[in-house]
Protein backbone atom coordinates (compact mmCIF):
# COMPACT_ATOMS: atom_id res chain seq x y z
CA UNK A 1 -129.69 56.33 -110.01
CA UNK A 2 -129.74 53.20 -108.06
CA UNK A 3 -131.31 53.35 -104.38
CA UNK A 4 -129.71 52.77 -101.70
CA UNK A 5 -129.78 49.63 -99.93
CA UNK A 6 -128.74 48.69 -96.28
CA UNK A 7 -129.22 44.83 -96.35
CA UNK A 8 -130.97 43.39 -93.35
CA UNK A 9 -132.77 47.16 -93.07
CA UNK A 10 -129.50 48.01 -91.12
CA UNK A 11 -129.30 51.21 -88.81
CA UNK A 12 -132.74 52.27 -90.61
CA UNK A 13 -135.14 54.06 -88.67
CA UNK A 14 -138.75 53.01 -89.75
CA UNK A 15 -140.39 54.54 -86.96
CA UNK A 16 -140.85 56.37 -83.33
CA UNK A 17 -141.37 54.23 -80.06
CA UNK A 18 -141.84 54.84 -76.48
CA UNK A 19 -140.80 51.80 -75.37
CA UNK A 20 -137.07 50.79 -75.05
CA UNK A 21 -133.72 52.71 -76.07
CA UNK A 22 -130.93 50.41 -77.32
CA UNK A 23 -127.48 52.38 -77.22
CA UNK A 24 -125.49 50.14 -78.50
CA UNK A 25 -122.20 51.99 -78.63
CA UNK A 26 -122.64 52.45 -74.75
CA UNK A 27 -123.91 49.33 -73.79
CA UNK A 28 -127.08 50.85 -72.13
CA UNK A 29 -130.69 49.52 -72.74
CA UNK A 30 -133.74 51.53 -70.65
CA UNK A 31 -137.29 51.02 -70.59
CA UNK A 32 -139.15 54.25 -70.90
CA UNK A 33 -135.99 56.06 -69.45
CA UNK A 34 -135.28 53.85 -67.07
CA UNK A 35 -132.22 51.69 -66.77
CA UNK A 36 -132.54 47.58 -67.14
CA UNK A 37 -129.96 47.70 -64.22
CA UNK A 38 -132.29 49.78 -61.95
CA UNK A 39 -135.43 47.54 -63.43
CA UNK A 40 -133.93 43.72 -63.07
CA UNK A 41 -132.96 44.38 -59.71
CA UNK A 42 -136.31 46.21 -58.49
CA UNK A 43 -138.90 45.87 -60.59
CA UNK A 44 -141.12 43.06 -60.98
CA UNK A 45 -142.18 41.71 -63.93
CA UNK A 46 -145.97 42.73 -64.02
CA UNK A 47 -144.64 46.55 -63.42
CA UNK A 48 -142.77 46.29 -66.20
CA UNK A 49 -145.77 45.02 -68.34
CA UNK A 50 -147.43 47.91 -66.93
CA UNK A 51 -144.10 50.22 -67.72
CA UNK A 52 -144.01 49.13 -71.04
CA UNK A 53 -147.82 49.56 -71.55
CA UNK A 54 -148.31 52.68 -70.15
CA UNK A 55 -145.33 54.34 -70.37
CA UNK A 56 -145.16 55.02 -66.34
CA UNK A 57 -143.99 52.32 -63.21
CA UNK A 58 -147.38 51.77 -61.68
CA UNK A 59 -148.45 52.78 -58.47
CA UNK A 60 -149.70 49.83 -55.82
CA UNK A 61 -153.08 50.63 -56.99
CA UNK A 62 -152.51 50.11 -60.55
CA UNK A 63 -149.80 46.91 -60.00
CA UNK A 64 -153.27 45.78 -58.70
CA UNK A 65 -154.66 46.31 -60.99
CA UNK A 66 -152.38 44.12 -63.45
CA UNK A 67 -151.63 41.48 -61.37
CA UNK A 68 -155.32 40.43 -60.83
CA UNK A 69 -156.25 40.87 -64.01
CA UNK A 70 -153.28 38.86 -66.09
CA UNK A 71 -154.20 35.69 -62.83
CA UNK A 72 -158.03 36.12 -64.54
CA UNK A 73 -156.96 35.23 -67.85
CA UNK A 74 -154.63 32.39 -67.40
CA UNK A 75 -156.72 29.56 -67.96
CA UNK A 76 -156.69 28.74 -71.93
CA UNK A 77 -160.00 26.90 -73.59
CA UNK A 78 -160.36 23.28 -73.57
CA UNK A 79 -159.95 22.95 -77.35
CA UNK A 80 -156.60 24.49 -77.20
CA UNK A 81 -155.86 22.31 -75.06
CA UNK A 82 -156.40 19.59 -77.21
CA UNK A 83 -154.66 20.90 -80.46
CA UNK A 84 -151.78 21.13 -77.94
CA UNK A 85 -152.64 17.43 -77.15
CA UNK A 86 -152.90 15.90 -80.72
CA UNK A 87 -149.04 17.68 -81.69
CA UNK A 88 -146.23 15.00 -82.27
CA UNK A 89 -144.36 14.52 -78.67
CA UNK A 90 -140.78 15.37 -80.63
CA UNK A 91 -142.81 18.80 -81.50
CA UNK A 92 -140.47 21.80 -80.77
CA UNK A 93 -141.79 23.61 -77.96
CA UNK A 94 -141.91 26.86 -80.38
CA UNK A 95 -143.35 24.95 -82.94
CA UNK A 96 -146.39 24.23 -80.26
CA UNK A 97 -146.18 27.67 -78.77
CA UNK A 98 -147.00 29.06 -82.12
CA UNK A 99 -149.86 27.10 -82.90
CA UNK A 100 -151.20 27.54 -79.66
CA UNK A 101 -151.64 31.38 -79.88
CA UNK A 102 -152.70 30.79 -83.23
CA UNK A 103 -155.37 28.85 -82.10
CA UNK A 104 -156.21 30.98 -79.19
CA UNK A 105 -157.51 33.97 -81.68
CA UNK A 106 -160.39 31.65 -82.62
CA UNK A 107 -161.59 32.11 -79.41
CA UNK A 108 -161.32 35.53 -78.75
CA UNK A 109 -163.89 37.45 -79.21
CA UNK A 110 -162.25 40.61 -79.84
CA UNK A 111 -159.39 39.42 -81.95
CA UNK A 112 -161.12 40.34 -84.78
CA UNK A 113 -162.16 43.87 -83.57
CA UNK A 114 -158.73 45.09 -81.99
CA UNK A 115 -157.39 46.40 -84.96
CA UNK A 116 -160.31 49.56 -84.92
CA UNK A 117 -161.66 49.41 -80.97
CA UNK A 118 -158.99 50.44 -78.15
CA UNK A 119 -161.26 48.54 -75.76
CA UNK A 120 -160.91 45.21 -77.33
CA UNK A 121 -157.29 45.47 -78.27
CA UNK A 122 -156.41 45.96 -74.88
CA UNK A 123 -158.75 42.75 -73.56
CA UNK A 124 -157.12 40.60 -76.60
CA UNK A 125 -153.74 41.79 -75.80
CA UNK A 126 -154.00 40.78 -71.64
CA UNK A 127 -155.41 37.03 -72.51
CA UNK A 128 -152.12 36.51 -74.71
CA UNK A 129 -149.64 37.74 -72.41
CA UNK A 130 -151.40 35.74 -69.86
CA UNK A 131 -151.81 32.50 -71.78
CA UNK A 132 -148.65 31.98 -73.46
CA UNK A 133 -147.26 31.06 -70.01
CA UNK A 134 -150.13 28.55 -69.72
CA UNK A 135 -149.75 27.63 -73.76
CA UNK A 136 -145.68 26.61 -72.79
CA UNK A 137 -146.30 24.64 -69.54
CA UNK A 138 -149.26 22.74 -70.89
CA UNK A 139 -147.18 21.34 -73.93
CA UNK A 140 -144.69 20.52 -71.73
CA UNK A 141 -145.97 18.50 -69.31
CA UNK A 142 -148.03 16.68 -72.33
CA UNK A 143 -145.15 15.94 -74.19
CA UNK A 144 -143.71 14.10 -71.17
CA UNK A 145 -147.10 12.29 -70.28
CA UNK A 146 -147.77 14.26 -67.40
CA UNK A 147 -151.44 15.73 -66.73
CA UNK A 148 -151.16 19.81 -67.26
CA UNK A 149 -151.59 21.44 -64.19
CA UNK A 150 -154.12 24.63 -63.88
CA UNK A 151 -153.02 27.80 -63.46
CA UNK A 152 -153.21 29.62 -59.59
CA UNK A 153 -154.60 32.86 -59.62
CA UNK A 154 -152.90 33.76 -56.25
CA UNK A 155 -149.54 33.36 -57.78
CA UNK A 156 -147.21 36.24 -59.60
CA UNK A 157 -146.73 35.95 -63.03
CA UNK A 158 -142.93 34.15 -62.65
CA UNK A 159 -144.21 32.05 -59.67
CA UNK A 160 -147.66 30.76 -61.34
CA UNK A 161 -145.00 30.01 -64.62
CA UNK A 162 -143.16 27.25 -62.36
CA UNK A 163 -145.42 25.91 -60.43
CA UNK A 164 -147.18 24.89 -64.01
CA UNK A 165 -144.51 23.76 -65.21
CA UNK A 166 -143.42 21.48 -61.66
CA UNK A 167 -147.06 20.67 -59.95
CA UNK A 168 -144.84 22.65 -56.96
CA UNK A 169 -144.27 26.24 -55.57
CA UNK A 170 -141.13 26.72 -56.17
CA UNK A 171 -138.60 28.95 -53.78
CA UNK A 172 -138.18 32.81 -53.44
CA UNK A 173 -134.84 32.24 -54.82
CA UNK A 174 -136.12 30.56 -58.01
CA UNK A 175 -139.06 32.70 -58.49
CA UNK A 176 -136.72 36.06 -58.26
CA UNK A 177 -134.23 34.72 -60.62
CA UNK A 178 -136.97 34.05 -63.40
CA UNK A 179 -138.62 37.04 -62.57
CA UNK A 180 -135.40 39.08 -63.11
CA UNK A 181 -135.06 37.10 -66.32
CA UNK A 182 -137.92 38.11 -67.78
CA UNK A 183 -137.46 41.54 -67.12
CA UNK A 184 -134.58 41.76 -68.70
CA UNK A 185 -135.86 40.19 -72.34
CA UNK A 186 -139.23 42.27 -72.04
CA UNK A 187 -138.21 44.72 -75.09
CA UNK A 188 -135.77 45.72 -76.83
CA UNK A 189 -136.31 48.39 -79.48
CA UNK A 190 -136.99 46.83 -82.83
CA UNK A 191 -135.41 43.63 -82.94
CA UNK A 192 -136.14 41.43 -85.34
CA UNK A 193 -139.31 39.65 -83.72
CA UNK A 194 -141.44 42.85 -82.42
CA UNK A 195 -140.83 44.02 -86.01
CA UNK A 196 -142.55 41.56 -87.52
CA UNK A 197 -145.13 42.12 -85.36
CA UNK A 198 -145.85 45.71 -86.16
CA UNK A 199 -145.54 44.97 -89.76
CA UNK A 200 -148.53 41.91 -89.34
CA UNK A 201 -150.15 44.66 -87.15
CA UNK A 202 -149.70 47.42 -89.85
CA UNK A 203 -151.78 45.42 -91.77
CA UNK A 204 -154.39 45.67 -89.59
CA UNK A 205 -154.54 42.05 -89.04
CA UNK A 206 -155.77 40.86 -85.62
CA UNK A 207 -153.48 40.68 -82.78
CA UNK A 208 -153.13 36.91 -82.85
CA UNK A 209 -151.99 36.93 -86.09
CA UNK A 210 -148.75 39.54 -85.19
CA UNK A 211 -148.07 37.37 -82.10
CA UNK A 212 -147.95 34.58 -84.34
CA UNK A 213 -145.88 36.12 -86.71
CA UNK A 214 -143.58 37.32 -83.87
CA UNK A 215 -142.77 33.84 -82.05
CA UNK A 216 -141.96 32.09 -85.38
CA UNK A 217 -139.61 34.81 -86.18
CA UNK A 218 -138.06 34.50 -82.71
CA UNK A 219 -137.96 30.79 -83.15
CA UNK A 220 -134.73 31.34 -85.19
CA UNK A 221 -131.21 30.55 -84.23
CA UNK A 222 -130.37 33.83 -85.29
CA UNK A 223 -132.71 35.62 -82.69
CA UNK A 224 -134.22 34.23 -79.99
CA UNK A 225 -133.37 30.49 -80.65
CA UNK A 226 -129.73 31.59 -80.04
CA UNK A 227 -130.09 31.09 -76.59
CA UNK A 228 -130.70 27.00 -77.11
CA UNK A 229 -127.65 26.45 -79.41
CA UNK A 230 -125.54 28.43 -76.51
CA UNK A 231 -126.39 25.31 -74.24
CA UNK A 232 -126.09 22.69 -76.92
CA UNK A 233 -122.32 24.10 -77.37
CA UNK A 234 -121.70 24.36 -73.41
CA UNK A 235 -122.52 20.46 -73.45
CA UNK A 236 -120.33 19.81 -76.44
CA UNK A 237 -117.55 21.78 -75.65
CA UNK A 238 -117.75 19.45 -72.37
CA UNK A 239 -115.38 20.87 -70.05
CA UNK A 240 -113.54 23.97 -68.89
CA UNK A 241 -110.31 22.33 -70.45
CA UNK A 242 -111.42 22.20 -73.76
CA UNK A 243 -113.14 25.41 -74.11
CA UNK A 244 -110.02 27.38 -75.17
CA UNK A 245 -108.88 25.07 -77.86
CA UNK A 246 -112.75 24.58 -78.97
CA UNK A 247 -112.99 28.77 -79.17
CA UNK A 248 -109.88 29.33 -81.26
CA UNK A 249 -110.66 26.55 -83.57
CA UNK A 250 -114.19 27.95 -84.39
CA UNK A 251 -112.45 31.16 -85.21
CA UNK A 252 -109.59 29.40 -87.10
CA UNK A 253 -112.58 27.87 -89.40
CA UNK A 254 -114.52 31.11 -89.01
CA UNK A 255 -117.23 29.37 -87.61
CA UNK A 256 -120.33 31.43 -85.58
CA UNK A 257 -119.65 31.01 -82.04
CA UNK A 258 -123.43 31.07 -80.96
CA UNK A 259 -124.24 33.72 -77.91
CA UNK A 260 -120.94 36.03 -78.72
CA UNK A 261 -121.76 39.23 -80.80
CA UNK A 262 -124.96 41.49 -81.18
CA UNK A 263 -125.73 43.35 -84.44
CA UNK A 264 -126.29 46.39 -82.27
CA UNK A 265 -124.10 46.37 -79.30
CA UNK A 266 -120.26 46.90 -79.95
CA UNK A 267 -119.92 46.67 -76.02
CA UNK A 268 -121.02 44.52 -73.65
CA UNK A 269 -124.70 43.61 -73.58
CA UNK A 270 -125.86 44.82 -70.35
CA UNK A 271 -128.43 42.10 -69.86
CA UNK A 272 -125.50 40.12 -70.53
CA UNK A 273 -123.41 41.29 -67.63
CA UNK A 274 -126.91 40.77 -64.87
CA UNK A 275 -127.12 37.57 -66.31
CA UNK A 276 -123.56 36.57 -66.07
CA UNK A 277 -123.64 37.37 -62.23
CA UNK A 278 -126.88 35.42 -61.78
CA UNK A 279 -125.57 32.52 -63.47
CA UNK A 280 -122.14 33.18 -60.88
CA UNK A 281 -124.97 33.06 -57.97
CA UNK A 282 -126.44 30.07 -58.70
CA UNK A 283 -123.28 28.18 -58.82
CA UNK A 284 -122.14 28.97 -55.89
CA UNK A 285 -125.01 28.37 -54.34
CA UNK A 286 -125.79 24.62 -56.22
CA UNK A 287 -121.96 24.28 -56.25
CA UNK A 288 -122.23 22.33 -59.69
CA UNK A 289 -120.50 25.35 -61.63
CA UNK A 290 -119.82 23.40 -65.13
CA UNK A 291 -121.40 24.84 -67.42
CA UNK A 292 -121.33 28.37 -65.84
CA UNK A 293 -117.13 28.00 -65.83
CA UNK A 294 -117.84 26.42 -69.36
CA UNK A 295 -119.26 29.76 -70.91
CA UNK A 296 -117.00 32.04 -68.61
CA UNK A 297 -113.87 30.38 -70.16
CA UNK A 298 -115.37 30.57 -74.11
CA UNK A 299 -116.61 34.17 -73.22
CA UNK A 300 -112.92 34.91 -72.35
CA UNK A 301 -111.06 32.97 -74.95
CA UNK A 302 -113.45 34.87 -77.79
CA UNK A 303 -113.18 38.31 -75.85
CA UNK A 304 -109.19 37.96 -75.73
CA UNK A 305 -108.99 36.96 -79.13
CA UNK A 306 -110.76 39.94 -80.65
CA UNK A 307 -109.12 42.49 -78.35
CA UNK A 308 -105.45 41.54 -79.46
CA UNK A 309 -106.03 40.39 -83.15
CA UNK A 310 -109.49 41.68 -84.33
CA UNK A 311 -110.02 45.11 -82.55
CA UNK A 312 -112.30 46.39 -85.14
CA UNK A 313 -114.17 43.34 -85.16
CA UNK A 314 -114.65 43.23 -81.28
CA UNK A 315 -117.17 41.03 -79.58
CA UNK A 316 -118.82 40.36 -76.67
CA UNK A 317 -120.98 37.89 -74.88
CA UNK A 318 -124.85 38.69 -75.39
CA UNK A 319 -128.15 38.10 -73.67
CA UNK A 320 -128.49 34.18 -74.73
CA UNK A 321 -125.01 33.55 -74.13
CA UNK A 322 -125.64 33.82 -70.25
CA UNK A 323 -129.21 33.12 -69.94
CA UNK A 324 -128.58 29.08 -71.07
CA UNK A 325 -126.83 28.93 -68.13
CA UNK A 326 -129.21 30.77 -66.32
CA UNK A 327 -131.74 28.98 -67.23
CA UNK A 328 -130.09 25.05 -67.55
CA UNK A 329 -129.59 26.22 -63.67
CA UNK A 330 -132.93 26.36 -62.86
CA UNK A 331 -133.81 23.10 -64.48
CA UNK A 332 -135.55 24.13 -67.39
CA UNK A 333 -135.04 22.09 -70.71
CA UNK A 334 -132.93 23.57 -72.86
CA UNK A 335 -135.31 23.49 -76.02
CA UNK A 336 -138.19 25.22 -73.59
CA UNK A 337 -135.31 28.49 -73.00
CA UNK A 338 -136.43 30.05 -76.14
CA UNK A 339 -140.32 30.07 -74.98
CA UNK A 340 -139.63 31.58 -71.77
CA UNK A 341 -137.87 34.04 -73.84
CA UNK A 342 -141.80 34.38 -75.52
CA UNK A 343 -143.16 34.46 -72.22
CA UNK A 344 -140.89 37.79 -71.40
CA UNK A 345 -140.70 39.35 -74.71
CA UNK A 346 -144.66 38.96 -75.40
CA UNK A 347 -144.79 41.98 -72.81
CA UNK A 348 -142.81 44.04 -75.18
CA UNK A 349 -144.35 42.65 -78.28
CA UNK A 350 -148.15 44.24 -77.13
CA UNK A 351 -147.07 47.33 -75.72
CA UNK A 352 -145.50 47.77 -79.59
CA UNK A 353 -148.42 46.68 -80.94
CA UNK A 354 -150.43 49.34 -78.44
CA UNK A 355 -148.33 51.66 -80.26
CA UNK A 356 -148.66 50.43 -83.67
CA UNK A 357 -152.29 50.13 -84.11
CA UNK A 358 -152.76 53.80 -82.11
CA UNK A 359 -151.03 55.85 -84.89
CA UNK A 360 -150.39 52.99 -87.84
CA UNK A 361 -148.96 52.87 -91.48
CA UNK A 362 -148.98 49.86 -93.33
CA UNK A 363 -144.87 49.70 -93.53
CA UNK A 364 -143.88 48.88 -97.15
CA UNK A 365 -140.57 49.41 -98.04
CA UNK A 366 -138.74 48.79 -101.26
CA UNK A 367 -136.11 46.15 -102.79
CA UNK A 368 -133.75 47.27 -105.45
CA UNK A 369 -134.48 44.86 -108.45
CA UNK A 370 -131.18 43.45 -109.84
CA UNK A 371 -132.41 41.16 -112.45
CA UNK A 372 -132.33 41.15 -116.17
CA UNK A 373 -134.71 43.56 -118.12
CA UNK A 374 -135.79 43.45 -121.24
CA UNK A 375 -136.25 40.22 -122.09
CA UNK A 376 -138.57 38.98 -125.61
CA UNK A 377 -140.97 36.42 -124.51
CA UNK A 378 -140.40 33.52 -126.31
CA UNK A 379 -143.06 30.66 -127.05
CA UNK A 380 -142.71 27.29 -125.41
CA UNK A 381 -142.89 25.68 -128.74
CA UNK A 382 -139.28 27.78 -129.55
CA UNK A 383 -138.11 27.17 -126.05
């Protein structure tokens, strides 16, 4: 009898976590029981590092705690610095942000022993959640000829991440808005990127190594790269005129309309709707609402569409479709939106790995072979 397969490991549970509940059907997402609504307007990031970690929002004591010790680690070594230097300028910022952790676990001493000592795992796992922040903003200012600019240790995690990426501090406004962006990517049950992680992990490969494996899998349009090819169609789409006929036609052609539908949400994405009414604040208050009117009038064409023709087949806007707007508003380039979505999800990312190397199984599952059997060998002389 012929196993059973669920392509793409679909609606199979390969293990228990702490961390995040996805309820896809409902269109709810919590952290450790709590809701992401409760969370992105509340919660800083570093509690929700801490959340994550520990299972538990921390107390002002242990925030502390966190805070001081993720400024400590910022600061990545000179030699990274220069592999970071000697990439191409036309490098994808992913492309550099994976090398650059790469690189990182040669120069951490407990990389190697995280795997086996609690101790170390935790030290190894701080430095990259601290660093890949530095990793993104270095690479970007060198790709633009512009010296790199240290890392502050009296800054919060969101407000050190702009002021190395603009040589300025920026405003409450702008440091709240990235803030509540990265809380809202920081997990998300076993999506595609922390699961290659906790298979690299499973391994019992070093830390580095399922980091690694994690950004390049998030690098892809499919996953977290989405969130790039939303703005590139905003900007071809061009105006809120042509959006309707630009919609309908991709459907027409049955064409992926990038940012619209989630493999496990059949509702709306509720980091979709946060981000939506972010992306509604900041036009109003820039007043240059373009590409913000641009995605409201695609998300409403597609949404329309499926509700009277395709009901079965409904979708909705999810978390990339809103956060290139999001994120184009707050001036960063649209090629660097997919690393800040490494700088938030790298806090989900370790706490799974926390959990992975605590109680770990090397995860191995099966394919069902469908080609021919029984074949004579035949000599190359006869072939």
């Amino acid at each position: 009898m012929p196993a059973v397969t669920n392509r793409g490991l679909e609606n199979v549970v390969v293990a228990e976590s702490k961390k995040s509940k996805v309820e896809g059907l409902e269109g709810r997402l919590s952290y450790s029981g709590f809701p992401i609504e409760d969370l992105a307007g509340h919660a800083t990031f570093e509690e929700v590092i801490w959340l994550l970690w520990e299972g538990e929002l921390p107390t002002r004591g242990e925030l502390a705690i966190i805070t001081s010790a993720l400024a400590a680690e910022r600061e990545i070594p000179d030699a990274v610095h220069g592999v970071l230097r000697a990439l191409p300028a036309d490098t994808h910022p992913m492309t550099a942000l994976r090398t650059g952790v790469s690189a990182l676990g040669a120069f951490d001493p407990d990389a190697e022993l995280a795997p086996d000592d609690e101790a170390a795992r935790r030290r190894a796992l701080l430095r990259i959640v601290a660093r890949i922040p530095t990793i993104t903003a270095v690479f970007e200012r060198v790709r633009k000829d512009k010296s790199p600019i240290p890392p502050r240790d009296d800054l919060g995690h969101s407000a050190n991440m702009l002021f190395m990426l603009n040589g300025t501090e920026a405003g409450p406004a702008a440091v709240r808005a990235l803030d509540t962006y990265l809380v809202l990517l920081a997990d998300h049950g076993f999506n595609a990127s922390t699961f290659s992680a906790r298979v690299t992990a499973a391994t019992k490969s070093d830390p580095y190594s399922a980091i690694t494996s994690a950004i390049g899998t998030l690098k892809g349009p499919l996953h977290g790269g989405a969130n790039e090819r939303v703005m590139e169609m905003l900007e071809s789409i061009g105006s809120v005129d042509a959006a309707e006929a630009w919609v309908l036609d991709k459907i027409e052609k049955k064409e992926r309309i990038m940012g619209i539908g989630h493999r496990v949400y059949k509702t709306t994405d509720p980091r979709a709707a946060i981000l939506r009414r972010m992306s509604e604040a900041q036009a109003e208050e820039s007043g240059d609402r373009l590409y913000h009117d641009i995605a409201l009038a695609v998300a409403d064409t597609a949404v329309d569409f499926f509700a009277k023709n395709r009901p079965e087949l409904m979708l909705y806007p999810n978390v990339d479709f809103y956060s290139a707007a999001v994120l184009h508003a707050a001036g960063v380039p649209s090629d660097q939106f997919t690393p800040l979505f490494a700088v938030s999800r790298v806090a989900g990312w370790t706490a799974h790995l926390l959990e992975q190397y605590a109680d770990n199984r090397l995860i191995r599952p099966r394919a069902e072979y469908t080609g021919p059997t029984n074949r004579p060998f035949v000599s190359i002389d006869a072939r």
